[in-house]
N, C-alpha and C. Protein backbone atom coordinates (compact mmCIF):
# COMPACT_ATOMS: atom_id res chain seq x y z
N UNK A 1 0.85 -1.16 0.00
CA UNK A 1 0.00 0.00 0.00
C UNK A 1 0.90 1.23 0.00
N UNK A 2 0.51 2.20 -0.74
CA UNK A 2 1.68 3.56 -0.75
C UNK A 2 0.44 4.52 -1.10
N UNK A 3 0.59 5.62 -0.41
CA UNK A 3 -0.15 6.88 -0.54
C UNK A 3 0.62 7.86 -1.96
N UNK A 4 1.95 7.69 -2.30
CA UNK A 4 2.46 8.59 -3.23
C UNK A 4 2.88 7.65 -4.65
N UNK A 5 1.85 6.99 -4.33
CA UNK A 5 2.22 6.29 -6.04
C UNK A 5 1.41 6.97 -7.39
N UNK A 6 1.99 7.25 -8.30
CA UNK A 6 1.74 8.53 -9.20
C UNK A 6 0.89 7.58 -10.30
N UNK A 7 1.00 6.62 -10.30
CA UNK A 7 0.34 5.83 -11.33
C UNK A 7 -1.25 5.37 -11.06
N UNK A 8 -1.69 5.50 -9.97
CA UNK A 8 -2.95 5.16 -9.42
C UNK A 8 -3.63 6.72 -8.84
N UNK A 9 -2.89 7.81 -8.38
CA UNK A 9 -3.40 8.85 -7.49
C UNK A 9 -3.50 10.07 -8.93
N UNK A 10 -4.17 11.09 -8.91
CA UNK A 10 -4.06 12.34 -9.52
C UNK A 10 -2.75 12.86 -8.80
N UNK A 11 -1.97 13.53 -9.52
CA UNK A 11 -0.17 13.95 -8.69
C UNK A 11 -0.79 15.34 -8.02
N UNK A 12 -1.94 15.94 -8.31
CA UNK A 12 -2.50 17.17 -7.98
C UNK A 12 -3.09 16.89 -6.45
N UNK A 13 -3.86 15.60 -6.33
CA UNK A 13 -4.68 15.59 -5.29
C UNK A 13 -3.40 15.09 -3.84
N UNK A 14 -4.02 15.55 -3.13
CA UNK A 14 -3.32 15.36 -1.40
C UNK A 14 -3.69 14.34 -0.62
N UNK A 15 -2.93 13.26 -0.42
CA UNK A 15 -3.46 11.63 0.19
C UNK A 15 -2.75 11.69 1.16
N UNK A 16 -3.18 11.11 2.12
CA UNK A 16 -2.92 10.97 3.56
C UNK A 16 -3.47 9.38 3.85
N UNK A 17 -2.19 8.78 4.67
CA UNK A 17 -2.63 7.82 5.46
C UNK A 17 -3.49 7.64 6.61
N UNK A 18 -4.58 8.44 6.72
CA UNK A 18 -5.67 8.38 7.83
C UNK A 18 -6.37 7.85 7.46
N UNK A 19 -7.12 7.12 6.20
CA UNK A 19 -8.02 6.29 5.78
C UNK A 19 -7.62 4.62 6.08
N UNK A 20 -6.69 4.58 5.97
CA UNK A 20 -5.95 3.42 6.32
C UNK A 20 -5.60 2.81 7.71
N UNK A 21 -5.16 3.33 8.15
CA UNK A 21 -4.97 3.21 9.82
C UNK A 21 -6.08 2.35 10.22
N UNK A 22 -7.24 2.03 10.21
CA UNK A 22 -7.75 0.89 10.97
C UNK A 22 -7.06 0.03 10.23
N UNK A 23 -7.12 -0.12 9.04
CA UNK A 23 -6.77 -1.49 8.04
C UNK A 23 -5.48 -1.86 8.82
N UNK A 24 -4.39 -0.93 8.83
CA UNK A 24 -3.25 -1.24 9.40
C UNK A 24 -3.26 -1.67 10.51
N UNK A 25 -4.17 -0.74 11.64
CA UNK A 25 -3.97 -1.43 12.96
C UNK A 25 -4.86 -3.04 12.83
N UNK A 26 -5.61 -3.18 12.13
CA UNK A 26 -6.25 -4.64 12.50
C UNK A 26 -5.16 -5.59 12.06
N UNK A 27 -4.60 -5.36 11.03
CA UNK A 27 -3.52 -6.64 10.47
C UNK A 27 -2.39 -6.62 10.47
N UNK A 28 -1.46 -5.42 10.56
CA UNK A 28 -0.23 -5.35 11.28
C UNK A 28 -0.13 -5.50 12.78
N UNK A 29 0.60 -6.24 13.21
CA UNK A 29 0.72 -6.25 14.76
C UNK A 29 1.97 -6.40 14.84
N UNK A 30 2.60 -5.62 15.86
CA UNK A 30 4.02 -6.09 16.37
C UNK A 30 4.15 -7.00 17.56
N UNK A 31 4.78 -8.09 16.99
CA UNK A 31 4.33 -9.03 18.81
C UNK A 31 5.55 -8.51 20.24
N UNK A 32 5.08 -8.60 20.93
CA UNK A 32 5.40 -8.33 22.35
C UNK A 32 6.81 -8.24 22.40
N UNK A 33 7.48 -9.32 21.85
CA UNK A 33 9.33 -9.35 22.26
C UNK A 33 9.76 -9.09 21.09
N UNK A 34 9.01 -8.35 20.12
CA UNK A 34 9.67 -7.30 19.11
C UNK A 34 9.99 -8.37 18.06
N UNK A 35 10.26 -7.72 16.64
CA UNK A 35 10.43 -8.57 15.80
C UNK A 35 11.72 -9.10 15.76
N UNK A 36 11.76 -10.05 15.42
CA UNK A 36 12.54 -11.11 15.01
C UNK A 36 13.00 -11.80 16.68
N UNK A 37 12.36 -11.42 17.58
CA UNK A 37 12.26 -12.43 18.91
C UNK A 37 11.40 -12.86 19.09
N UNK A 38 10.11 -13.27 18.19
CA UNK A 38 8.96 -13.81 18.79
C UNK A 38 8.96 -15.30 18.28
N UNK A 39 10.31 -16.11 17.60
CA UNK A 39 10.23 -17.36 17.19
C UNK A 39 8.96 -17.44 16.11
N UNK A 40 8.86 -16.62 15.59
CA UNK A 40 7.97 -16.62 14.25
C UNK A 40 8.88 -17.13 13.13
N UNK A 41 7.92 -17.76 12.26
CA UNK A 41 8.95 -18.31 10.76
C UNK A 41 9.51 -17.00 10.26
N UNK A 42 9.26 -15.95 10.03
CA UNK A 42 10.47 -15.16 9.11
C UNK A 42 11.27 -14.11 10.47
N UNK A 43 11.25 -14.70 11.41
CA UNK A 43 11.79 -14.09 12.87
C UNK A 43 13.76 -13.65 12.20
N UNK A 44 14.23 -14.55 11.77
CA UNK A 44 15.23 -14.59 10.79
C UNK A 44 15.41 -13.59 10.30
N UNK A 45 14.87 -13.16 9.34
CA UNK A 45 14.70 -11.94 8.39
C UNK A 45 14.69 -11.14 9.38
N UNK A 46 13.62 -10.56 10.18
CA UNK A 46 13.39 -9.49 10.75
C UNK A 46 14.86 -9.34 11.62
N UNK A 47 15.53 -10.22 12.31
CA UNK A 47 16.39 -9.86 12.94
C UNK A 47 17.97 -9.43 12.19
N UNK A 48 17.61 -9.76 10.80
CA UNK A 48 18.66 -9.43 9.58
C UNK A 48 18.58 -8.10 9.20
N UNK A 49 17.45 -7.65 9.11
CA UNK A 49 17.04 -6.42 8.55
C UNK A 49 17.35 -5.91 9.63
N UNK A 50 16.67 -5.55 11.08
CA UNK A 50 17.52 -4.63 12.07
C UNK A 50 18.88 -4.48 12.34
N UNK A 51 19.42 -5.58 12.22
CA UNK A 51 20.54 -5.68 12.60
C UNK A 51 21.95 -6.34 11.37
N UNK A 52 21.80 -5.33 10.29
CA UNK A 52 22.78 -6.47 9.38
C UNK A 52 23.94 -6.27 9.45
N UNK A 53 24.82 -5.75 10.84
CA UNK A 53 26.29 -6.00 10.53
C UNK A 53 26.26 -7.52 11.97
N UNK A 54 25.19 -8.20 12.16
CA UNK A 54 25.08 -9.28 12.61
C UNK A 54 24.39 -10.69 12.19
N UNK A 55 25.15 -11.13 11.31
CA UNK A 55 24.70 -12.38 10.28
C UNK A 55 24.27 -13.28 11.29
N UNK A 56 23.58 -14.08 10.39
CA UNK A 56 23.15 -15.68 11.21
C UNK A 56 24.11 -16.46 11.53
């Protein structure tokens, strides 16, 4: 989802992510011991992406 994509929006009109925000809060969640500590399958990744001068 992107608010400044020029191919779908008029480049004239003014979009804001406030229409969105429930959508986001219902299906994004951050779990409790933060990403890439919650032993989730892509827990991996997430702890790669914060932290990449610390490989697996």
């Amino acid at each position: 989802m992107t608010v400044s994509d020029l191919y779908a929006f008029d480049p004239k009109a003014v979009v804001t992510i406030d229409p969105f925000l429930p959508i986001i809060d219902r299906h994004f969640k951050q779990p409790k011991a933060g990403l890439g500590h919650d032993d989730s399958p892509v827990a991996h990744m997430w702890r790669t992406i914060t932290n990449p001068d610390a490989p697996l």
